[in-house]
Protein backbone atom coordinates (compact mmCIF):
# COMPACT_ATOMS: atom_id res chain seq x y z
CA UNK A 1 0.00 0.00 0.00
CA UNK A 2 1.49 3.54 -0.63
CA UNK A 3 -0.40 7.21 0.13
CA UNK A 4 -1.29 8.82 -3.05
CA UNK A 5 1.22 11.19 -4.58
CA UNK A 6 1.88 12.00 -8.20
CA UNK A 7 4.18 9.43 -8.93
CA UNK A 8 1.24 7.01 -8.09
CA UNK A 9 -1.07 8.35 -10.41
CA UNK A 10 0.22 6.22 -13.33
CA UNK A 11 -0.43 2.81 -11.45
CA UNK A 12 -4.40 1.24 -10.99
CA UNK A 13 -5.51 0.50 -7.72
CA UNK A 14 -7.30 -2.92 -6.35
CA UNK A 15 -10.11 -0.56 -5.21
CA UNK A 16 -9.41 -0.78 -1.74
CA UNK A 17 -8.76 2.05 0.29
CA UNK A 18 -8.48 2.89 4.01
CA UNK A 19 -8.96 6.32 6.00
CA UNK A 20 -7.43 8.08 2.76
CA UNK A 21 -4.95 5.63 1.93
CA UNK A 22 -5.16 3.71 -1.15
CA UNK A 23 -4.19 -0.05 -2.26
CA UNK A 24 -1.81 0.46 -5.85
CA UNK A 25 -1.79 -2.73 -7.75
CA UNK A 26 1.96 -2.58 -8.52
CA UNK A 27 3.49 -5.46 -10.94
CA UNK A 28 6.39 -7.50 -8.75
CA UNK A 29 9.94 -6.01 -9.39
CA UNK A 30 11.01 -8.60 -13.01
CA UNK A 31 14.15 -10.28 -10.39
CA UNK A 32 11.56 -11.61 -7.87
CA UNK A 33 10.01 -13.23 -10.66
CA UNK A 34 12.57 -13.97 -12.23
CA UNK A 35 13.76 -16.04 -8.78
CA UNK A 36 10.15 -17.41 -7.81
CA UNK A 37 10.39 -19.33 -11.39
CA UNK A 38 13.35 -20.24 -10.93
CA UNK A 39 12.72 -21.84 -7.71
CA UNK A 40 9.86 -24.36 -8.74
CA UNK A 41 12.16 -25.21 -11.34
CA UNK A 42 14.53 -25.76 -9.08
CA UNK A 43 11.87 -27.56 -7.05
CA UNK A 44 10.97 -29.96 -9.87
CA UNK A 45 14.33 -31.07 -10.54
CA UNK A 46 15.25 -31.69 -6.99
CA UNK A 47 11.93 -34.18 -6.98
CA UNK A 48 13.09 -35.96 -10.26
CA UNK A 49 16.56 -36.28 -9.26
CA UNK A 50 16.43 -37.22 -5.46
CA UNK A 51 14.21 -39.23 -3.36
CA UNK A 52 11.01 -37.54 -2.61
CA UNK A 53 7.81 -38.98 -2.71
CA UNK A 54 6.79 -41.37 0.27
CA UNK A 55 5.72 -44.47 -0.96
CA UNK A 56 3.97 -47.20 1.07
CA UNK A 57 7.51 -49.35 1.29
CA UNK A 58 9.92 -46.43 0.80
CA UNK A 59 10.23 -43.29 -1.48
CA UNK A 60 10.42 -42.33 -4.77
CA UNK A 61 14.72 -42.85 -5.83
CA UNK A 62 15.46 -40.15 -7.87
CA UNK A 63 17.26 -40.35 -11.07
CA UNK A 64 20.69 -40.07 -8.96
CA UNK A 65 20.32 -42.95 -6.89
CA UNK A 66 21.40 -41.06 -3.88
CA UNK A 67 20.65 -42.59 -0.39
CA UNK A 68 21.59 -40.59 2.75
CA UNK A 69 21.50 -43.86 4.22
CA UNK A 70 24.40 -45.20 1.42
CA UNK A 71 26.33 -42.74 2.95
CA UNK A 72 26.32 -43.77 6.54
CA UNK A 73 27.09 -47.18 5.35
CA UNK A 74 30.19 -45.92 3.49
CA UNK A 75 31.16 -44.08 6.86
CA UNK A 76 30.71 -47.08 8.89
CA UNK A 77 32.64 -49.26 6.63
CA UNK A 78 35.81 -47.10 6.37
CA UNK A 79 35.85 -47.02 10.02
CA UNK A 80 35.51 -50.71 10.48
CA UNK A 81 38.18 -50.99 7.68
CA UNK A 82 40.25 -48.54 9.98
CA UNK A 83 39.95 -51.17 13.21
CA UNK A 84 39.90 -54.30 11.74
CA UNK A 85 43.33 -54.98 12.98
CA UNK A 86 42.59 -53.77 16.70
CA UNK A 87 38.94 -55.97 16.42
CA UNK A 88 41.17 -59.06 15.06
CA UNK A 89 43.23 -58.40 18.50
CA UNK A 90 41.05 -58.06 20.75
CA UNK A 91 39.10 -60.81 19.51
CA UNK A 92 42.38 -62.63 19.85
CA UNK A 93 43.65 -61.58 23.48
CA UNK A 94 42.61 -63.04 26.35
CA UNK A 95 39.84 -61.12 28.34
CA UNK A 96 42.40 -60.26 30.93
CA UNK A 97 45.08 -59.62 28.91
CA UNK A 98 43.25 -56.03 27.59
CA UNK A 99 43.93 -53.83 30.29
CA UNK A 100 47.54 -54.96 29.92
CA UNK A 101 47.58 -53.72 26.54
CA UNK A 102 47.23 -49.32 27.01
CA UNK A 103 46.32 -49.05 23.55
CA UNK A 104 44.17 -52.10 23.23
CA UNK A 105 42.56 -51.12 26.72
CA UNK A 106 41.57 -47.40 25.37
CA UNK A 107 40.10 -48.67 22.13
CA UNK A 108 38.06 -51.22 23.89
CA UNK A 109 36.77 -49.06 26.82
CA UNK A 110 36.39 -46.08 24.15
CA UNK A 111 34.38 -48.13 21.77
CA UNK A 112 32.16 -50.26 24.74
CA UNK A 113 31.08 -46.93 26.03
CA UNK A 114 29.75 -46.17 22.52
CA UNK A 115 28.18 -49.72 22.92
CA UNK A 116 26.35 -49.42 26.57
CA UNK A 117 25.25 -45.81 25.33
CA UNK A 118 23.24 -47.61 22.32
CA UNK A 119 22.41 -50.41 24.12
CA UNK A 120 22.39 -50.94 27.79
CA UNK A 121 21.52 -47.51 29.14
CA UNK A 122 17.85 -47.88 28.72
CA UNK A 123 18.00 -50.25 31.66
CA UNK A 124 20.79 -49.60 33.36
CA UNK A 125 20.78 -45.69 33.33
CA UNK A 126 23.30 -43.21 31.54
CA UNK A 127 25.74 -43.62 34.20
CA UNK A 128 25.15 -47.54 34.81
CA UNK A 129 23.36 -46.41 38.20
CA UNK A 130 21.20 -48.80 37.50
CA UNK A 131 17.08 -48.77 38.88
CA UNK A 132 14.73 -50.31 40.86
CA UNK A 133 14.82 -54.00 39.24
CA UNK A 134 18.24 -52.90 37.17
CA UNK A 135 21.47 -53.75 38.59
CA UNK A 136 24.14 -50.70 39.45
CA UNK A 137 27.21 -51.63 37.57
CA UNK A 138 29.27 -48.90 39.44
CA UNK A 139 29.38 -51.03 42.94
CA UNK A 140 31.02 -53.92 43.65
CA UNK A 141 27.77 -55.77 44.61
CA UNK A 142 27.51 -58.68 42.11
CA UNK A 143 24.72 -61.14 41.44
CA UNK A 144 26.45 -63.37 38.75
CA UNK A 145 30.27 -62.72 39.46
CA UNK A 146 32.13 -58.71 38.77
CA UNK A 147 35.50 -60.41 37.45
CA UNK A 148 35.72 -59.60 33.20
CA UNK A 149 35.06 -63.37 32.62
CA UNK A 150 31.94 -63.37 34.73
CA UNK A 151 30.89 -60.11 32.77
CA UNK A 152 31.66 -61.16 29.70
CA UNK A 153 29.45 -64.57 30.28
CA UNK A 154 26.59 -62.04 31.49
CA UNK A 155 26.51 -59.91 28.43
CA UNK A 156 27.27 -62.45 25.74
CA UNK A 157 24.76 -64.96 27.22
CA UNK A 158 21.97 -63.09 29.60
CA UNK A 159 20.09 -63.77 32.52
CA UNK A 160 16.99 -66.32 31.78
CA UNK A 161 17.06 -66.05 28.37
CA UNK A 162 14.93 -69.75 26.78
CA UNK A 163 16.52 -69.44 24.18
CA UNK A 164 20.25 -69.45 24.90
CA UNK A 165 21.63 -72.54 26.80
CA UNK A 166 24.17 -70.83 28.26
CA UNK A 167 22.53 -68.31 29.90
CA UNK A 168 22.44 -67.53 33.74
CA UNK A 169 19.86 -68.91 35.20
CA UNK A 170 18.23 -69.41 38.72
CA UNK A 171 14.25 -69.08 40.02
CA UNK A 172 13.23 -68.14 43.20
CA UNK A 173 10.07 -69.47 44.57
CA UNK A 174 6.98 -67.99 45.18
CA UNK A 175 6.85 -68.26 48.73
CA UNK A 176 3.29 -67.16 49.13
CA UNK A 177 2.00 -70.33 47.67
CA UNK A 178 3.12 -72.45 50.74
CA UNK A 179 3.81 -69.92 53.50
CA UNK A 180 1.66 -68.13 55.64
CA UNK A 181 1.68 -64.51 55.62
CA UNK A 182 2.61 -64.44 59.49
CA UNK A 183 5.53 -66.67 58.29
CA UNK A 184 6.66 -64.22 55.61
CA UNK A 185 6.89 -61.26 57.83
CA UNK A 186 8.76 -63.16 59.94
CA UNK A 187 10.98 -64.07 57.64
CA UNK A 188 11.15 -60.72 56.61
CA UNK A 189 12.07 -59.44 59.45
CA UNK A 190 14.85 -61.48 60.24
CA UNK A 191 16.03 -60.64 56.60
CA UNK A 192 16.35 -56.91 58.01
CA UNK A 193 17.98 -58.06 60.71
CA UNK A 194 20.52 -59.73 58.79
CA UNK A 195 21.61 -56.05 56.53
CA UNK A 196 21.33 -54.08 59.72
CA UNK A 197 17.93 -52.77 59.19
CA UNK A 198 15.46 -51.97 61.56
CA UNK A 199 13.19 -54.88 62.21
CA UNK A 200 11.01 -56.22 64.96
CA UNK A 201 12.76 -58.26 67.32
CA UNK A 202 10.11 -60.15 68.52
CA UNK A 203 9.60 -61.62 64.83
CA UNK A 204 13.39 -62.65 64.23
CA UNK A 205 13.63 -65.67 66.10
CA UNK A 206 10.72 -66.93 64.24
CA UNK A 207 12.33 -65.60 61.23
CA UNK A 208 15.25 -67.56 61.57
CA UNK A 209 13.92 -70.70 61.22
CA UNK A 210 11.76 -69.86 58.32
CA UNK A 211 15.02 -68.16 56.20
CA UNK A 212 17.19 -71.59 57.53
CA UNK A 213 14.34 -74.06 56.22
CA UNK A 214 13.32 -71.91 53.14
CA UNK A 215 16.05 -70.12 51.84
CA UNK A 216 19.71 -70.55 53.10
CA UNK A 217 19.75 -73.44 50.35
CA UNK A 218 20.18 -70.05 48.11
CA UNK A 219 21.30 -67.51 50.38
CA UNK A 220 23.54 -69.29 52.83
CA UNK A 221 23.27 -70.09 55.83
CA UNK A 222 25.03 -66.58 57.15
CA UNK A 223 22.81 -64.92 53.89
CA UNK A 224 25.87 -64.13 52.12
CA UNK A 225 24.35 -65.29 48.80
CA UNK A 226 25.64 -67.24 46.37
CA UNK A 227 26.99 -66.12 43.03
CA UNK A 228 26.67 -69.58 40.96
CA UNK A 229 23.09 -69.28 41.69
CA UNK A 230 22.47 -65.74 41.14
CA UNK A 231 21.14 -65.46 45.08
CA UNK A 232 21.90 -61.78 45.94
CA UNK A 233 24.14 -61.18 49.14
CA UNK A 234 21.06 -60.07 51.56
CA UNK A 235 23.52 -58.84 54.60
CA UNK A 236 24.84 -55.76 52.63
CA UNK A 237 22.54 -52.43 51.88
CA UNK A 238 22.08 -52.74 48.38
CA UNK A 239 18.68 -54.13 47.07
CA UNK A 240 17.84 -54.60 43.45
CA UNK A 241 14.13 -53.94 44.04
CA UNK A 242 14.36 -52.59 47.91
CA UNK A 243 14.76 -53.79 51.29
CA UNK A 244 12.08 -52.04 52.82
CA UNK A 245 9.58 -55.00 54.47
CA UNK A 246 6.69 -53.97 51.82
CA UNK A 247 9.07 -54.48 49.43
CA UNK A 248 10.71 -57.76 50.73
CA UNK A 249 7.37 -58.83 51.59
CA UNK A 250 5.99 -58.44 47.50
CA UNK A 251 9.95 -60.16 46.90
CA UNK A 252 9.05 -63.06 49.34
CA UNK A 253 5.48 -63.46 48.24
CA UNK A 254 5.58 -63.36 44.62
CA UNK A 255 9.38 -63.78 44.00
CA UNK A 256 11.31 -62.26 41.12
CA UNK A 257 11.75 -62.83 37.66
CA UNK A 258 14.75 -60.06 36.04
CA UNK A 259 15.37 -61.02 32.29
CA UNK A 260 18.13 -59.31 30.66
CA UNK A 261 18.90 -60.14 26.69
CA UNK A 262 21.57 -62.02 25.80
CA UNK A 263 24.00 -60.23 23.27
CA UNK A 264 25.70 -62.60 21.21
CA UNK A 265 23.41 -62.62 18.96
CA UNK A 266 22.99 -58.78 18.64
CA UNK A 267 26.25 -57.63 18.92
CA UNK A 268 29.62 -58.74 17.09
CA UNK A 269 32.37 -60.63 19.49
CA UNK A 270 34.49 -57.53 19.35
CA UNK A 271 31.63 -55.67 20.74
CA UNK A 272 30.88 -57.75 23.44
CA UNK A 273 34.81 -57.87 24.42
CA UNK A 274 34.11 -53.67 24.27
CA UNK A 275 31.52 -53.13 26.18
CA UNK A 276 32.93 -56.20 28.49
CA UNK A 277 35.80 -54.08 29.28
CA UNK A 278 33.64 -50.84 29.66
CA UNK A 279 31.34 -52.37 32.10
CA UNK A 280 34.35 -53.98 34.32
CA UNK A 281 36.35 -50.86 34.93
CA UNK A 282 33.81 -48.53 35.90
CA UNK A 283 34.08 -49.11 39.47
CA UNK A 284 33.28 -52.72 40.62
CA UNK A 285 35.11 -54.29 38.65
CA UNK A 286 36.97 -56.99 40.58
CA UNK A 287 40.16 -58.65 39.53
């Protein structure tokens, strides 16, 4: 829109016109339409040559052939190409023979972080804190075994995986089908007792009876667990889904039933060994 002045006079209007000022129809300067042509030219090419159109399995593939996708692949490739001689060794190498090896070590920890980062941390957190029902691989607190062989086994194979025959595996009872609640919260109580809880004294004595008929086949006699089994260690402070009594009482009752996948068949042996060797030195890690 422009207010009338002479110069003005030599261009139509669209007819509009508000408090006095007037609505010119002006023709576009020639390079803007000049460029706006050019662009859906542009625009059509770009459609021919390049994929564009979503199809029901796909897209259209362009004249080009060009794949963003192709691309990536080419990427990955030249970098596998690049460690193909580290992968051969550390395929090669003993599991305890990497940290002896600096620059062996540092490509395996370096590429296993990548590894847990894409695959483990949904479960086990960012920082492999773990959750309620996820282990914490930062303490030393081990169902399965913390050396790098035990880890290795754990990753490669799983935990109650059907479909693996060498995965860990152990079942703990439901003890609500043949105890009596009064029995459970006894036991529970002496379970407490035994991480240095707060419990109910009168219930323990009770209690110990029930945990030495019922579960020190698992747990020990002392309730130091037993790693061959998977039976956690129940005199420390660490619970994998908590050691208050509602939630020892649901773990008693109903028992539990973790499933973690086994890798081998996911991951590539050199990836295992990686994140293996991630896993085992960030803090429990035992020798």
């Amino acid at each position: 829109m422009s207010r009338k002045n002479l110069n003005d006079e030599d261009y139509p209007t669209t007819g509009h016109e508000w408090d006095g000022i007037r609505e010119y129809d002006k023709p576009m300067p020639r390079w803007w339409v000049i460029t706006f042509y050019l662009t859906i030219l542009w625009g059509v090419g770009y459609l021919i040559a390049y994929p564009a159109w979503p199809l029901i399995n796909g897209a259209t593939p362009g004249l080009l052939g060009y794949a963003s996708r192709t691309e990536v692949a080419l990427d990955i490739a030249k970098v596998k190409a690049a460690n193909a001689a580290l992968d051969r060794k550390l395929v090669e190498v003993s599991l305890d023979q990497i940290e002896t090896d600096a620059a062996l070590n540092h490509y395996a920890v370096s590429g296993g972080a990548a590894v847990f980062r894409t695959n483990c941390l949904q479960c086990h957190g960012a920082g492999a804190q773990g959750s309620v029902g996820y282990p914490n691989l930062l303490d030393d607190d081990w169902l399965w075994g913390g050396d790098i062989n035990a880890i290795y086994q754990t990753i490669s194979h799983g935990i109650r995986v059907n479909t693996d025959d060498d995965t860990r595996y152990s079942e703990m009872p439901k003890f609500g089908e043949f105890l009596e609640e009064s029995e459970i919260a006894q036991a529970v109580q002496y379970v407490r007792k035994l991480s240095g809880a707060t419990h109910n004294e009168g219930l323990v004595v009770a209690g110990a009876e029930i945990f030495a008929d019922n579960c020190a086949s698992c747990h020990a006699d002392n309730g130091t667990g037993d790693r061959d089994q998977g039976a956690p260690d129940l005199t420390d402070a660490i619970w994998l889904f908590g050691g208050d009594a509602d939630s020892l009482t649901a773990t008693v009752t109903n028992s539990r039933f973790g499933v973690m996948p086994n890798w081998n068949n996911r991951l590539t042996e050199a990836q295992i060994r990686q994140v293996t060797a991630y896993v085992h030195q960030l803090g429990g890690g035992e020798n």
